[in-house]
C-alpha atoms as a PDB file:
ATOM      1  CA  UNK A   1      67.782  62.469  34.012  1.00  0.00           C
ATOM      2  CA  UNK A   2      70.183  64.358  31.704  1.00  0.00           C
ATOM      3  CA  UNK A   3      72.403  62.346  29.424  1.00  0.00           C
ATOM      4  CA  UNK A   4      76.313  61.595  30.054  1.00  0.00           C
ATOM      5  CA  UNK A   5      78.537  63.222  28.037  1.00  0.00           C
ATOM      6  CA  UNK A   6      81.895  61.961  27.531  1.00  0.00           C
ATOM      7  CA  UNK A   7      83.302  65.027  25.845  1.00  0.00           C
ATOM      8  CA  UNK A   8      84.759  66.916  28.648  1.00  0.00           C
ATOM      9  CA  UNK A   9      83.196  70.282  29.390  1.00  0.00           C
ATOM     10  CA  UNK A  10      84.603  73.273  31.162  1.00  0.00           C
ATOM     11  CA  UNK A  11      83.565  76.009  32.540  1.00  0.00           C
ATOM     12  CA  UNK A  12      82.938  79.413  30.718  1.00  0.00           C
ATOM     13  CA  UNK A  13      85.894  81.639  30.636  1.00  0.00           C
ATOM     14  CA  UNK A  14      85.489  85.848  30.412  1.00  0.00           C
ATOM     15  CA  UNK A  15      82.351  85.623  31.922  1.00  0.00           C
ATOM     16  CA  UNK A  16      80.542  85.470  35.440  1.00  0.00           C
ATOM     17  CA  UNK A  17      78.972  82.325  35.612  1.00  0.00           C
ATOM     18  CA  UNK A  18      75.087  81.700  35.637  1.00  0.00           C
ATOM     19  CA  UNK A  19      72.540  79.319  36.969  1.00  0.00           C
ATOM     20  CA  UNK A  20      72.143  77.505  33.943  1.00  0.00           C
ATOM     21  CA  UNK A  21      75.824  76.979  34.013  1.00  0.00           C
ATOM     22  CA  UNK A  22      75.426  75.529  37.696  1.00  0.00           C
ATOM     23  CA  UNK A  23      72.658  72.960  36.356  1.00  0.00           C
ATOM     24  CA  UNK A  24      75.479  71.272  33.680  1.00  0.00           C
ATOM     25  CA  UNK A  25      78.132  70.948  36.384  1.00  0.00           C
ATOM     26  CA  UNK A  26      77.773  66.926  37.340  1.00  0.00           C
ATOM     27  CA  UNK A  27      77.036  65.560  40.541  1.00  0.00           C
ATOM     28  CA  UNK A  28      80.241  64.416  42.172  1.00  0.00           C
ATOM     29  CA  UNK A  29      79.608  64.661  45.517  1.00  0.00           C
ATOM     30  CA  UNK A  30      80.894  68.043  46.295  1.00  0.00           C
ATOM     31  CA  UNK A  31      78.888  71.479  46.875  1.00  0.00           C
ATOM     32  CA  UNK A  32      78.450  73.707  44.423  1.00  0.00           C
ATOM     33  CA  UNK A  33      77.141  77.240  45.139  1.00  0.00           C
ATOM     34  CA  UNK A  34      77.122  80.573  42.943  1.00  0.00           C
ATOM     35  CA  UNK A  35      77.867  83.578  44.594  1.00  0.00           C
ATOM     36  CA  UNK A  36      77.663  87.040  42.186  1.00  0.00           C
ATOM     37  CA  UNK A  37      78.833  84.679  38.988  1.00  0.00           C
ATOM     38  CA  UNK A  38      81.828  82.977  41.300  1.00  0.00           C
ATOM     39  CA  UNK A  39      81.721  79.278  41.547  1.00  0.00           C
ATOM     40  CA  UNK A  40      82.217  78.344  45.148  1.00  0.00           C
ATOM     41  CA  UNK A  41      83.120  74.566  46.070  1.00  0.00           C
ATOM     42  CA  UNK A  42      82.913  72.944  49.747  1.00  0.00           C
ATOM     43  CA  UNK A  43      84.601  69.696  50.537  1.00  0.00           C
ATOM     44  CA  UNK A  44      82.250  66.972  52.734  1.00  0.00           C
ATOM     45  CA  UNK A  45      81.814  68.140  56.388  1.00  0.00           C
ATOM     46  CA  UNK A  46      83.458  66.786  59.074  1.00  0.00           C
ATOM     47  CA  UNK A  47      80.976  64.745  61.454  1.00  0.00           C
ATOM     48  CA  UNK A  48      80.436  66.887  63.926  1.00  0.00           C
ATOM     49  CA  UNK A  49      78.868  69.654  61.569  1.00  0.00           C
ATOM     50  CA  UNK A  50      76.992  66.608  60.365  1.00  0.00           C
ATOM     51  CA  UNK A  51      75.846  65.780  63.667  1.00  0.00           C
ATOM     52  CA  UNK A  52      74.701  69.683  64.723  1.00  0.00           C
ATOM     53  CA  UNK A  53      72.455  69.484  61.222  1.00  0.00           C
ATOM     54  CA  UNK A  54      70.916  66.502  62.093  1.00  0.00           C
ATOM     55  CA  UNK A  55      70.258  67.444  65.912  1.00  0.00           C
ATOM     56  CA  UNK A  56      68.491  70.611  64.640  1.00  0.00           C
ATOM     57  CA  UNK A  57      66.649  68.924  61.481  1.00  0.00           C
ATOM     58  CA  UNK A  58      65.019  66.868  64.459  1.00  0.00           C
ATOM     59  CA  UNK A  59      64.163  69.773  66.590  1.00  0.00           C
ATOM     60  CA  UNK A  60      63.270  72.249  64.120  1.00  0.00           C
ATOM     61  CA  UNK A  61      61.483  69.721  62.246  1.00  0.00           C
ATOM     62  CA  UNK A  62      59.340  69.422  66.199  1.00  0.00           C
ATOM     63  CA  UNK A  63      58.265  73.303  66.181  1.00  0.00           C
ATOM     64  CA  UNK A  64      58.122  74.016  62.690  1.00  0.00           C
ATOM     65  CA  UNK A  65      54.582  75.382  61.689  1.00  0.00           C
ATOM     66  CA  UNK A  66      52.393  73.098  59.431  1.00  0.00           C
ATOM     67  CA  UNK A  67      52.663  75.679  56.529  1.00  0.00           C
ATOM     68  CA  UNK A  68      56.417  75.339  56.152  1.00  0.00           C
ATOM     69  CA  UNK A  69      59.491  73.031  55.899  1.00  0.00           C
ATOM     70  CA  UNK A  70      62.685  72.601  57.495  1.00  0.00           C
ATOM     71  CA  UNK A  71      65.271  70.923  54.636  1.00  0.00           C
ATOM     72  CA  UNK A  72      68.806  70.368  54.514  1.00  0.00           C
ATOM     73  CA  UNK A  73      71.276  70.892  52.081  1.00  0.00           C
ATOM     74  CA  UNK A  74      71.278  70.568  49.131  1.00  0.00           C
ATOM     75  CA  UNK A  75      68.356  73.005  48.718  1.00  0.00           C
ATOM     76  CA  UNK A  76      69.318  75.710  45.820  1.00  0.00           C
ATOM     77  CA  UNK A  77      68.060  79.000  46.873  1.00  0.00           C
ATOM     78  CA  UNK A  78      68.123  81.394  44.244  1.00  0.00           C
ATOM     79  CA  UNK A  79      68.207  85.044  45.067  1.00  0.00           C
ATOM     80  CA  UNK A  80      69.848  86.287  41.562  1.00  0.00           C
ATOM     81  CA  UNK A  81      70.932  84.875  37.753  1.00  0.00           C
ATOM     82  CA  UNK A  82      74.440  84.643  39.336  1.00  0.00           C
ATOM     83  CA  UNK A  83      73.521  83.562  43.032  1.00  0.00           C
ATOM     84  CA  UNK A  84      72.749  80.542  44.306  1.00  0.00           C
ATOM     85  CA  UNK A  85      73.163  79.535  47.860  1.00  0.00           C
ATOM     86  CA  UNK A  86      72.703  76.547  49.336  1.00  0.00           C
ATOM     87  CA  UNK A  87      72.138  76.631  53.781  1.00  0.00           C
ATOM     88  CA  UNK A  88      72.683  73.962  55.334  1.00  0.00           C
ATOM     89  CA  UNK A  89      69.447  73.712  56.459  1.00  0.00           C
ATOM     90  CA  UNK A  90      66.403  76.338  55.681  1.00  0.00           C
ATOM     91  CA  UNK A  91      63.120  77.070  56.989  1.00  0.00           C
ATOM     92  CA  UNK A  92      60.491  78.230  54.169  1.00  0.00           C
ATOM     93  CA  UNK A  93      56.859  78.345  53.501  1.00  0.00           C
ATOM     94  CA  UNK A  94      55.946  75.003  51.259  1.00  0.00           C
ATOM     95  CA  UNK A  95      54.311  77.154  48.843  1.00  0.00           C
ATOM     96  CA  UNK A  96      57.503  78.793  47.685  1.00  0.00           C
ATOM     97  CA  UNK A  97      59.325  75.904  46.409  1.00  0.00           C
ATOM     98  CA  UNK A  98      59.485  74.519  43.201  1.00  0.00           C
ATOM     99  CA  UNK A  99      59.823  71.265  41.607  1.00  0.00           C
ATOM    100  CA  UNK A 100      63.872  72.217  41.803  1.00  0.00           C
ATOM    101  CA  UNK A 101      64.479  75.198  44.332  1.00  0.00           C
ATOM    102  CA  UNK A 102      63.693  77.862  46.244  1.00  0.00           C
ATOM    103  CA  UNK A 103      63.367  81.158  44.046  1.00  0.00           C
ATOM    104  CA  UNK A 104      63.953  83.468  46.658  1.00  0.00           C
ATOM    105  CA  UNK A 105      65.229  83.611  50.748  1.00  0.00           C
ATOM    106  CA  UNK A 106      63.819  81.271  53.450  1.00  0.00           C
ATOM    107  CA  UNK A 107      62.625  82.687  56.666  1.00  0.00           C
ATOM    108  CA  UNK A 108      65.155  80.963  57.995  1.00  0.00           C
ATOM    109  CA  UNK A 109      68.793  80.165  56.655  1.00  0.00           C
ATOM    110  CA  UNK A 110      71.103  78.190  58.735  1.00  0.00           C
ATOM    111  CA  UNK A 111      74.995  77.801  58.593  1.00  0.00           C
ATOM    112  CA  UNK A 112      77.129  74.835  60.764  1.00  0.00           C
ATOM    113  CA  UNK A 113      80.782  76.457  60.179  1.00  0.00           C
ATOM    114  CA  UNK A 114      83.528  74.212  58.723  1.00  0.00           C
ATOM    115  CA  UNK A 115      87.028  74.838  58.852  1.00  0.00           C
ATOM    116  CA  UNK A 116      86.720  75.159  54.449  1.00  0.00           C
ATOM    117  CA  UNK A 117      83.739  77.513  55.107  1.00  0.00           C
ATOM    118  CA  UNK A 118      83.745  79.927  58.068  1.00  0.00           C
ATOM    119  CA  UNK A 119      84.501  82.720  56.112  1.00  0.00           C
ATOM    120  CA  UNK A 120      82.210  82.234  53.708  1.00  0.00           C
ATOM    121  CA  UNK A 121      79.384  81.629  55.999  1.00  0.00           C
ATOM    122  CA  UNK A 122      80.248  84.801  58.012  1.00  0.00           C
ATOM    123  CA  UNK A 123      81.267  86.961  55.730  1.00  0.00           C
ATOM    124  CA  UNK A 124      79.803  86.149  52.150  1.00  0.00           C
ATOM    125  CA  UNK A 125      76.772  84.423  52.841  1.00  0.00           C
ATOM    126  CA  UNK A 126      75.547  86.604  55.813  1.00  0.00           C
ATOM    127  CA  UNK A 127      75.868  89.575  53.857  1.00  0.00           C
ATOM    128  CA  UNK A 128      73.795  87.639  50.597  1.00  0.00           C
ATOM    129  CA  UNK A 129      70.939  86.917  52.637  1.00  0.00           C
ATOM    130  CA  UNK A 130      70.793  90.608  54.709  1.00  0.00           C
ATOM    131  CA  UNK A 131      70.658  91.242  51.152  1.00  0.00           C
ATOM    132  CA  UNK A 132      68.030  89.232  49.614  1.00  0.00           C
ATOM    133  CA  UNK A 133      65.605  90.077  52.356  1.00  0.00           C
ATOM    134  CA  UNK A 134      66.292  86.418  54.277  1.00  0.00           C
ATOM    135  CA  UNK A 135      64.547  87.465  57.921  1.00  0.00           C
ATOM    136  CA  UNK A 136      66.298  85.358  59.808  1.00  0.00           C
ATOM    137  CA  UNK A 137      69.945  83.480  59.860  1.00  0.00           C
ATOM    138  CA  UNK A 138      71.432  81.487  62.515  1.00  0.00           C
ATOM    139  CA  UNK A 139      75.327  80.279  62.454  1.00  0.00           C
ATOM    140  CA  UNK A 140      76.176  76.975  64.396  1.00  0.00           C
ATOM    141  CA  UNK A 141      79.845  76.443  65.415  1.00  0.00           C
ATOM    142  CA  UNK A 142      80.501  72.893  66.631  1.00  0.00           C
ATOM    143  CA  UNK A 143      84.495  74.030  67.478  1.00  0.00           C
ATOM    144  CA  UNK A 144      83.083  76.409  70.178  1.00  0.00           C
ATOM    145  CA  UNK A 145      79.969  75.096  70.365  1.00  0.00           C
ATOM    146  CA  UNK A 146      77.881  78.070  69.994  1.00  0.00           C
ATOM    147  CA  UNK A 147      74.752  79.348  68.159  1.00  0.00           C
ATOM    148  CA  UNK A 148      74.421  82.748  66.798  1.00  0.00           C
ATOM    149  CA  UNK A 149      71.087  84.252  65.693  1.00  0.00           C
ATOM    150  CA  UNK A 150      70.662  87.485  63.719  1.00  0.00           C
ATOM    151  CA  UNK A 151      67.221  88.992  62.650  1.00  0.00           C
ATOM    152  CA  UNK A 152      66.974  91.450  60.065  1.00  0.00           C
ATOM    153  CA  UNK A 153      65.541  94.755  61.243  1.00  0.00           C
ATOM    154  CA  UNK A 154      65.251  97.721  58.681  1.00  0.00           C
ATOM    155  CA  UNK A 155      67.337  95.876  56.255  1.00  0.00           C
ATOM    156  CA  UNK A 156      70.345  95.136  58.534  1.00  0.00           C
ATOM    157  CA  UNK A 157      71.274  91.839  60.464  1.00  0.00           C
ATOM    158  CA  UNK A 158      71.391  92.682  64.042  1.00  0.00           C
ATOM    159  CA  UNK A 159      72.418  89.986  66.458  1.00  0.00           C
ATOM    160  CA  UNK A 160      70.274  88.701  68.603  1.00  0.00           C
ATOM    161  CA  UNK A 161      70.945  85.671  70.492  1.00  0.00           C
ATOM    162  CA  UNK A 162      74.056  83.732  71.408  1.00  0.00           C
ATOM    163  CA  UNK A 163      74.873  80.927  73.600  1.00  0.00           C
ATOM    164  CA  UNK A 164      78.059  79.348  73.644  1.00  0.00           C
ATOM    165  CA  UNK A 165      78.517  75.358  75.617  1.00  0.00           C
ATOM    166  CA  UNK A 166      75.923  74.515  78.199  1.00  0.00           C
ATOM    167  CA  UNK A 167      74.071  78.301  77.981  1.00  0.00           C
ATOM    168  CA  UNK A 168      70.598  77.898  76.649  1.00  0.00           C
ATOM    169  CA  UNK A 169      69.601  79.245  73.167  1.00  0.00           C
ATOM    170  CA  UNK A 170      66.292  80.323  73.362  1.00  0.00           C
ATOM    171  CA  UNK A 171      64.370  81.991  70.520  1.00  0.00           C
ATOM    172  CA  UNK A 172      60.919  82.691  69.794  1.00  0.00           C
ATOM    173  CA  UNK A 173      61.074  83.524  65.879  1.00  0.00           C
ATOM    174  CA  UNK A 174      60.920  81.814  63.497  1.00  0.00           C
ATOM    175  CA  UNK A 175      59.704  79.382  65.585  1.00  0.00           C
ATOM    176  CA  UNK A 176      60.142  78.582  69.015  1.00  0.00           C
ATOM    177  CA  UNK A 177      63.481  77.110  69.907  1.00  0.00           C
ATOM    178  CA  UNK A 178      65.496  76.064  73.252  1.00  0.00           C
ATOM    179  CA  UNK A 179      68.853  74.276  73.108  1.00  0.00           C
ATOM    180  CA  UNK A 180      72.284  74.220  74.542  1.00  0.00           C
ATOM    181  CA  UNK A 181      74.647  74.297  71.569  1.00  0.00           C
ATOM    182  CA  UNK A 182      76.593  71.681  73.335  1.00  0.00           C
ATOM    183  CA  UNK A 183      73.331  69.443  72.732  1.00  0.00           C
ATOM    184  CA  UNK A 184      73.814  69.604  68.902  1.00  0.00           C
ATOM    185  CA  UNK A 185      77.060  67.647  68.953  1.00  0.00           C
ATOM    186  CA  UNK A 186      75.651  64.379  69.923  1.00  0.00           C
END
């Protein structure tokens, strides 16, 4: 455990920020993810974003191979010096973690839209992991409810599955998968 400082430290100014400068920032409870050098902070979620993680933690945990694991945030996934993402939940094979983080993209990456993050999980993130190689990404929005999938074919994200209320999401990779979105609000 790192020792308590009670000088106050900021952040560096005239620079893009790095990972090491993401390990000094203290643990208060909110979200910290680095994005190209750009510090980017979420508030808590609201309950029902909590409640679609948990409902898929339990079912992806059910069809998730033996070689992998399904974790929730906070999981730092590294894919650059000045990138570090955390999903909200991930799929990965166990032998790519470390003692402290994924260096690299899941299989899977998984975003439950918040009113503070829906553009960032869209926009930003999407486009980081079609970038880093991430194979698959899903985006759950409890507001609708719908789940989005989009698999990464020649280097691009193309969509491949959607279901929106009662219509059945049904995938077959990375794993095998059935469930209304309106399930994951429970």
């Amino acid at each position: 455990m790192a020792a308590v400082s009670s000088t106050p430290r900021g952040l560096p100014r005239g620079r893009s920020l790095t990972r090491e400068d993401l390990a000094e920032i203290p643990d208060d409870g909110h979200r910290y993810e680095l994005v190209d050098g750009v510090l980017v902070v979420s508030p808590a979620p609201r309950i029902a974003h909590q409640n679609a993680v948990m409902q898929l933690i339990v079912r992806l945990a059910a069809v998730c191979p033996p070689w992998a694991k399904v974790l929730p945030a906070p999981v730092d996934v590294v894919l650059a010096e000045d990138t570090v993402i955390q999903p909200d939940l991930l799929i990965a094979a166990s032998a790519d973690f470390t003692e402290e983080d994924l260096p690299g993209p899941p299989l899977l990456a998984v975003e439950v839209l918040s009113p503070s993050t829906r553009g960032i999980d869209l926009l930003l993130k999407k486009d980081r992991w079609e970038r880093a190689g991430c194979a698959y990404y899903w985006v759950v929005d409890p507001a609708e409810p719908s789940i989005t999938a989009w698999t990464l074919t020649d280097g691009s994200y193309r969509q491949t599955t959607r279901a929106v209320g009662d219509e059945t999401f049904e995938v077959t990779e990375p794993v095998s998968l059935a469930v209304a979105p309106e399930e994951l609000l429970g």
